[in-house]
C-alpha atoms as a PDB file:
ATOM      1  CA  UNK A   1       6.616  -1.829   6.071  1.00  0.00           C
ATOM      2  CA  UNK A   2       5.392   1.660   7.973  1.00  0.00           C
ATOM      3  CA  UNK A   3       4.422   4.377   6.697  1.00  0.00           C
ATOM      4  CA  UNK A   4       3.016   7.433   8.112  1.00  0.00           C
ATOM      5  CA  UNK A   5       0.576   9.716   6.349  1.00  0.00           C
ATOM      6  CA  UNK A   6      -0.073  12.941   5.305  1.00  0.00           C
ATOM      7  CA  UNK A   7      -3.208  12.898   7.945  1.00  0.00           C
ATOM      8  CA  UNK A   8      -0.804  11.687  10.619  1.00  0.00           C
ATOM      9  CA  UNK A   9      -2.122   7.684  10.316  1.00  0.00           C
ATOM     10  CA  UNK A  10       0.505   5.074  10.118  1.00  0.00           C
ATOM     11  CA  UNK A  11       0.043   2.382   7.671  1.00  0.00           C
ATOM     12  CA  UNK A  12       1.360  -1.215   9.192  1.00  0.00           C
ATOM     13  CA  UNK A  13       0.684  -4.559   8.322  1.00  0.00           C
ATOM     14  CA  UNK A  14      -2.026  -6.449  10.291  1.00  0.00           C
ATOM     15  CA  UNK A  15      -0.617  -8.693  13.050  1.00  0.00           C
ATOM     16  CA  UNK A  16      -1.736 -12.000  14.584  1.00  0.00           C
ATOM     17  CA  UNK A  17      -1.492  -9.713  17.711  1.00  0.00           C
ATOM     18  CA  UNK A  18      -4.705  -7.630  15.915  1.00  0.00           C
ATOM     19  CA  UNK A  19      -7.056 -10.435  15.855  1.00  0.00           C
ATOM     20  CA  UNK A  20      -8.886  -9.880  18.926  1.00  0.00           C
ATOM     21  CA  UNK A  21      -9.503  -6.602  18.276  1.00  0.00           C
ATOM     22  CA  UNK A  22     -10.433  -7.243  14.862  1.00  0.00           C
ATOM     23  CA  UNK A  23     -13.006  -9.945  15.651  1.00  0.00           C
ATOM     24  CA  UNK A  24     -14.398  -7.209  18.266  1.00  0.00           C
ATOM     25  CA  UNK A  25     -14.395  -4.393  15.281  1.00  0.00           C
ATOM     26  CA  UNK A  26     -16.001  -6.969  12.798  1.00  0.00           C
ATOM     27  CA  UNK A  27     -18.868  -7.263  15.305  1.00  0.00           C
ATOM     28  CA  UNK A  28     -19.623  -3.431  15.638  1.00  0.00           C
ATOM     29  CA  UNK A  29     -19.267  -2.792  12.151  1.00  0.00           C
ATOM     30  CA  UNK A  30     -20.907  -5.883  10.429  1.00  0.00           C
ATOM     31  CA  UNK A  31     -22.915  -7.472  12.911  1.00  0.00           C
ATOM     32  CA  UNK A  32     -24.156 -10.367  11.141  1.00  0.00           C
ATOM     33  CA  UNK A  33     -21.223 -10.643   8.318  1.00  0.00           C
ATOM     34  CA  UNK A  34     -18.696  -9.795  11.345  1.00  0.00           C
ATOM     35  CA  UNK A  35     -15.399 -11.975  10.430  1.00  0.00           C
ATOM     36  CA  UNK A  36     -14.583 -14.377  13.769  1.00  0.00           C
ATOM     37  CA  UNK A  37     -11.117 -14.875  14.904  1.00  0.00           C
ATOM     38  CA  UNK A  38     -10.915 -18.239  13.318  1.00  0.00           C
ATOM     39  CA  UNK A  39     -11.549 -16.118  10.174  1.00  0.00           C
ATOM     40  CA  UNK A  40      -8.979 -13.834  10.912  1.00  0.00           C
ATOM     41  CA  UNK A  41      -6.377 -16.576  11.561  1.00  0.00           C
ATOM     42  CA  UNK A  42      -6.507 -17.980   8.289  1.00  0.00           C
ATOM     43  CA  UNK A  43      -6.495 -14.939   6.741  1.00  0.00           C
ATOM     44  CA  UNK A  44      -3.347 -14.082   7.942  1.00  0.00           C
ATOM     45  CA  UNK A  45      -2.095 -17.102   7.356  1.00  0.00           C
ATOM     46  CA  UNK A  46      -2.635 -16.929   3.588  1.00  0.00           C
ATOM     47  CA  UNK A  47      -0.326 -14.724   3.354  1.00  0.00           C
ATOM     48  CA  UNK A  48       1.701 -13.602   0.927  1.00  0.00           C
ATOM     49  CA  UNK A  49      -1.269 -13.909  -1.532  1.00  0.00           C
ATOM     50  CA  UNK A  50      -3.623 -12.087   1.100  1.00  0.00           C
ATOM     51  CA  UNK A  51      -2.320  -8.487   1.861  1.00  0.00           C
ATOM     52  CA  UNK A  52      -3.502  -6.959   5.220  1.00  0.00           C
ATOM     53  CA  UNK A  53      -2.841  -3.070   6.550  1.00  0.00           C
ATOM     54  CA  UNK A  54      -3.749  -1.442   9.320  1.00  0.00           C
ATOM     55  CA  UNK A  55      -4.326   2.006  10.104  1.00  0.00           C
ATOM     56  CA  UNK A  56      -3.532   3.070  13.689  1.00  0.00           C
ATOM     57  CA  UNK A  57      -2.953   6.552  15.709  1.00  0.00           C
ATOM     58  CA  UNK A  58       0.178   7.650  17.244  1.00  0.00           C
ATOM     59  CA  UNK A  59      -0.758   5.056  20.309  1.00  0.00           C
ATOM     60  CA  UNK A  60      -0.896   2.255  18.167  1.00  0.00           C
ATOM     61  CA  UNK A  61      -5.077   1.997  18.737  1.00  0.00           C
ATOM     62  CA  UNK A  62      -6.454   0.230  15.476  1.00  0.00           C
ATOM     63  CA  UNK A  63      -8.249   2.682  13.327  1.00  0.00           C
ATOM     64  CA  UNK A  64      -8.998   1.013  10.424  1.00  0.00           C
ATOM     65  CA  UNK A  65      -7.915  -1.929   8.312  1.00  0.00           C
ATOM     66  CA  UNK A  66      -7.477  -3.701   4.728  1.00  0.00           C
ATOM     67  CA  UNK A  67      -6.710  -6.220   2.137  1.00  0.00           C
ATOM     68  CA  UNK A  68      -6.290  -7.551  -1.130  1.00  0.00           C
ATOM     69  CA  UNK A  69      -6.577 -10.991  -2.927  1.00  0.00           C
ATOM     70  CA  UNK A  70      -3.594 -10.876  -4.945  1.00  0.00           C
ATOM     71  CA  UNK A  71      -4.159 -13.652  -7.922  1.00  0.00           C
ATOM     72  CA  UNK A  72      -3.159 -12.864 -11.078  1.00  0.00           C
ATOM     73  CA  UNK A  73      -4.132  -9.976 -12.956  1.00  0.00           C
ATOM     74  CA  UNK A  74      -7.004  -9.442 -11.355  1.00  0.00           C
ATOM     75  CA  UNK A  75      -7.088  -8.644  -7.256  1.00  0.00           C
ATOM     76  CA  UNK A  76      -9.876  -8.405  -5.252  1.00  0.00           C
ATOM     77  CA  UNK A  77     -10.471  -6.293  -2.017  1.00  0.00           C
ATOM     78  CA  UNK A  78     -11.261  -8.659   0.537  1.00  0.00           C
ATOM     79  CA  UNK A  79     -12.451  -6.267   3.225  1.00  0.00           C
ATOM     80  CA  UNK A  80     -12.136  -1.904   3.920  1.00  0.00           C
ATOM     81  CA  UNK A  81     -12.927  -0.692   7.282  1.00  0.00           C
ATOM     82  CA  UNK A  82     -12.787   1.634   9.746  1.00  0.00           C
ATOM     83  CA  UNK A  83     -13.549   2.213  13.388  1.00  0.00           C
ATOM     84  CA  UNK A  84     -16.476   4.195  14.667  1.00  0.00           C
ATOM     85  CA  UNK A  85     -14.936   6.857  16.150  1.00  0.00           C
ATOM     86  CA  UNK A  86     -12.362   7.216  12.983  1.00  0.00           C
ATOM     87  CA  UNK A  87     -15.169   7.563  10.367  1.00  0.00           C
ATOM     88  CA  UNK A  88     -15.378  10.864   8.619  1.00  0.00           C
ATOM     89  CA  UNK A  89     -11.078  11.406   8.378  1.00  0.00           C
ATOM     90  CA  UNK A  90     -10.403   9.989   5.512  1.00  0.00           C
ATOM     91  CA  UNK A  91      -9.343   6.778   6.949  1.00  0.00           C
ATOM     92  CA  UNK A  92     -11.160   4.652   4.194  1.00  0.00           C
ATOM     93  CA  UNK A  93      -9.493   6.795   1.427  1.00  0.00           C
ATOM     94  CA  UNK A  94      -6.116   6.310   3.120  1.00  0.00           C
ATOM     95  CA  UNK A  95      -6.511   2.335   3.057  1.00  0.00           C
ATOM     96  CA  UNK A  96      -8.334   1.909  -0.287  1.00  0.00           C
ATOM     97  CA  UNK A  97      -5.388   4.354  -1.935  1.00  0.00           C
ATOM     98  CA  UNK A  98      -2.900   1.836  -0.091  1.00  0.00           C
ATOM     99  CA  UNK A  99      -4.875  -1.150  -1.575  1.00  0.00           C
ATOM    100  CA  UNK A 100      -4.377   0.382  -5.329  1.00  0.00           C
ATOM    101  CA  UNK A 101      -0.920   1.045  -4.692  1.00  0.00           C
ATOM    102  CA  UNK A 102      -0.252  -2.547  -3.576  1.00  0.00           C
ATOM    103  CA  UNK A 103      -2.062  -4.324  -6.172  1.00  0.00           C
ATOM    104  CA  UNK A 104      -0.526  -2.184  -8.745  1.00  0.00           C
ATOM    105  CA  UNK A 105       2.532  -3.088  -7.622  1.00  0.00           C
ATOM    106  CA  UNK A 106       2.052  -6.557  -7.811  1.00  0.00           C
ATOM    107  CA  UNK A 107       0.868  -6.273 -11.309  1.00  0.00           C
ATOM    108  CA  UNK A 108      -2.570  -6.476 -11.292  1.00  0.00           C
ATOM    109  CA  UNK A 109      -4.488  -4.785 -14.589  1.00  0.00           C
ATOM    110  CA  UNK A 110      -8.011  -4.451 -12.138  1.00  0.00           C
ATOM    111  CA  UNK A 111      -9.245  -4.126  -9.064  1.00  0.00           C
ATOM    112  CA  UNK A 112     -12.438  -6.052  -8.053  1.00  0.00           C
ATOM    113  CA  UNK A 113     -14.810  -5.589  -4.386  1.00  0.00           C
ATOM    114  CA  UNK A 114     -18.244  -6.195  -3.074  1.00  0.00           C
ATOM    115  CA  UNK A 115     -20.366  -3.409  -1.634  1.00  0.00           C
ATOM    116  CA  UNK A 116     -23.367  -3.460  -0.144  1.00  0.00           C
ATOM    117  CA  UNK A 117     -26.154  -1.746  -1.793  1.00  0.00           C
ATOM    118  CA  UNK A 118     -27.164   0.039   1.185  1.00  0.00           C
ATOM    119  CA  UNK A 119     -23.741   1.416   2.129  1.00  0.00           C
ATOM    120  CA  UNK A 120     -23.719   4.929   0.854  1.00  0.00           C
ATOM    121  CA  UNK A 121     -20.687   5.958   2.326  1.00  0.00           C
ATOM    122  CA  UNK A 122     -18.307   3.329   0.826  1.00  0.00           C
ATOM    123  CA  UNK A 123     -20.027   3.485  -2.423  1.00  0.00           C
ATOM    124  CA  UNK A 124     -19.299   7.352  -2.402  1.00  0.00           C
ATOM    125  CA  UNK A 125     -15.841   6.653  -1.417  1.00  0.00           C
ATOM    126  CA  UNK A 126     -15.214   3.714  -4.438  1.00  0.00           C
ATOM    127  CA  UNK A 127     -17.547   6.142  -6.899  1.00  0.00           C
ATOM    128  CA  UNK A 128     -14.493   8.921  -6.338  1.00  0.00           C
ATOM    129  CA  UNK A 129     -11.749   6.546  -6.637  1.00  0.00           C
ATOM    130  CA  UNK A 130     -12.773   5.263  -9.982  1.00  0.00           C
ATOM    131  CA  UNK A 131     -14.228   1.922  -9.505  1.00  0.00           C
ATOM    132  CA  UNK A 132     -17.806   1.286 -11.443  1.00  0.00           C
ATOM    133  CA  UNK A 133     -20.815  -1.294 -10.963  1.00  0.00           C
ATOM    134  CA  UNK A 134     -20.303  -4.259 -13.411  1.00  0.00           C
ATOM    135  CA  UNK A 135     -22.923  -6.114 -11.473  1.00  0.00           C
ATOM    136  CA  UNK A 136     -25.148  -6.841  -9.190  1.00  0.00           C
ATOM    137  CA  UNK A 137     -26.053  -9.812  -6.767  1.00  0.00           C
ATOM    138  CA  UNK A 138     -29.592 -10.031  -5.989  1.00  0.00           C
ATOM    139  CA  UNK A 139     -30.124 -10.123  -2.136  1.00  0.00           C
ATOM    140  CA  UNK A 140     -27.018 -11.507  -1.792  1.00  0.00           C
ATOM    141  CA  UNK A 141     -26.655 -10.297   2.318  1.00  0.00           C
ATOM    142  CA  UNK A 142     -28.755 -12.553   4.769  1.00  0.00           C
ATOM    143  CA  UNK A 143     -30.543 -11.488   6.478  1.00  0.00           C
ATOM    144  CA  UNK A 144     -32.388  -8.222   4.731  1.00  0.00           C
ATOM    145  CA  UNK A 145     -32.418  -9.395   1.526  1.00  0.00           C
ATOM    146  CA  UNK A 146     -29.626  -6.445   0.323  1.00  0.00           C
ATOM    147  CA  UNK A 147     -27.784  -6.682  -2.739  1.00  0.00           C
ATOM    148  CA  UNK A 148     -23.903  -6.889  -3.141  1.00  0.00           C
ATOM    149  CA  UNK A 149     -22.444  -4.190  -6.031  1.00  0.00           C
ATOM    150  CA  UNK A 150     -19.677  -5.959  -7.797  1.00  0.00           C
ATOM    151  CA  UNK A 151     -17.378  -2.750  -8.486  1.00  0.00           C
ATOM    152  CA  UNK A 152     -14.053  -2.514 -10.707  1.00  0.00           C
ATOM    153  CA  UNK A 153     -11.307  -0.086 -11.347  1.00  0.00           C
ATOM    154  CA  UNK A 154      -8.811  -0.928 -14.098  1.00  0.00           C
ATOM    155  CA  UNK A 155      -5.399  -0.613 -12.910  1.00  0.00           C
ATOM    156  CA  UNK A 156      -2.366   1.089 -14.591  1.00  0.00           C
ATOM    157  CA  UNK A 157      -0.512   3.577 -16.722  1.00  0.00           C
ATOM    158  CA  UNK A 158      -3.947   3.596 -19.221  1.00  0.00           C
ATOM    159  CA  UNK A 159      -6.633   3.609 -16.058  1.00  0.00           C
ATOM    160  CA  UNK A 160      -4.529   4.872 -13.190  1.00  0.00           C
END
């Protein structure tokens, strides 16, 4: 599936092609919690039960990428990110709106991530979007010591 945007971003799935320049992205955005390609391989691999997007330009360059744990009721976003020089164009909201669409689709009744506790800009972005803090785990990112925000958002015609 494609699909292009209102912000002029197509919406693709991720392709064993990607990985390298995943694994590359992983390292400037996440340094030390950077997924490898080994990572990324069996990732892909799990699919259908793992859902990846991507978000690239009109040249096919990677912008940004996604996915879901689809088990059950319940799915959990695996991982939301988006290049450097993308950042500030909506490129997260695009993917995380893509991520409720699909696991709503495929039934779920809630949507579960991880956040750091020092990422203000995702939080913002999952604050808007309706998810909420059911927990926290206590310096849960090594190194620094930074706690992970479990966040939900309950899925469907009651929540949507």
């Amino acid at each position: 599936m494609t699909t292009t945007t209102r912000s002029g971003v197509t919406l693709r799935a991720l392709e064993w092609t990607d990985i390298d320049t995943l694994a590359e992205l992983e390292v400037v955005l996440f340094a030390d919690d950077a997924w490898t390609a080994p990572t990324w391989w069996a990732e892909l691999a799990a699919r259908p039960r793992r859902d990846y997007v991507a978000a690239v330009d009109e040249s096919g360059a990677l912008l940004g990428y996604a996915g879901l744990d689809l088990a059950g009721d319940v799915a959990d976003i695996m991982t939301i990110a988006t290049a450097p020089a993308a950042q500030g164009r909506g490129i997260g909201r695009v993917l995380l709106e893509e991520l409720v669409r699909r696991a709503t689709e495929r039934g779920a009744e809630a949507l579960l991530l991880e956040v750091r506790a020092d990422n203000a800009p995702a939080r913002a972005l999952y604050d808007r979007s309706g998810f909420e803090v059911i927990s926290t785990r206590r310096r849960y990112y090594q190194p620094g010591d930074v706690d992970a925000l479990v966040m939900r958002r309950h899925l469907g015609r009651d929540h949507g």
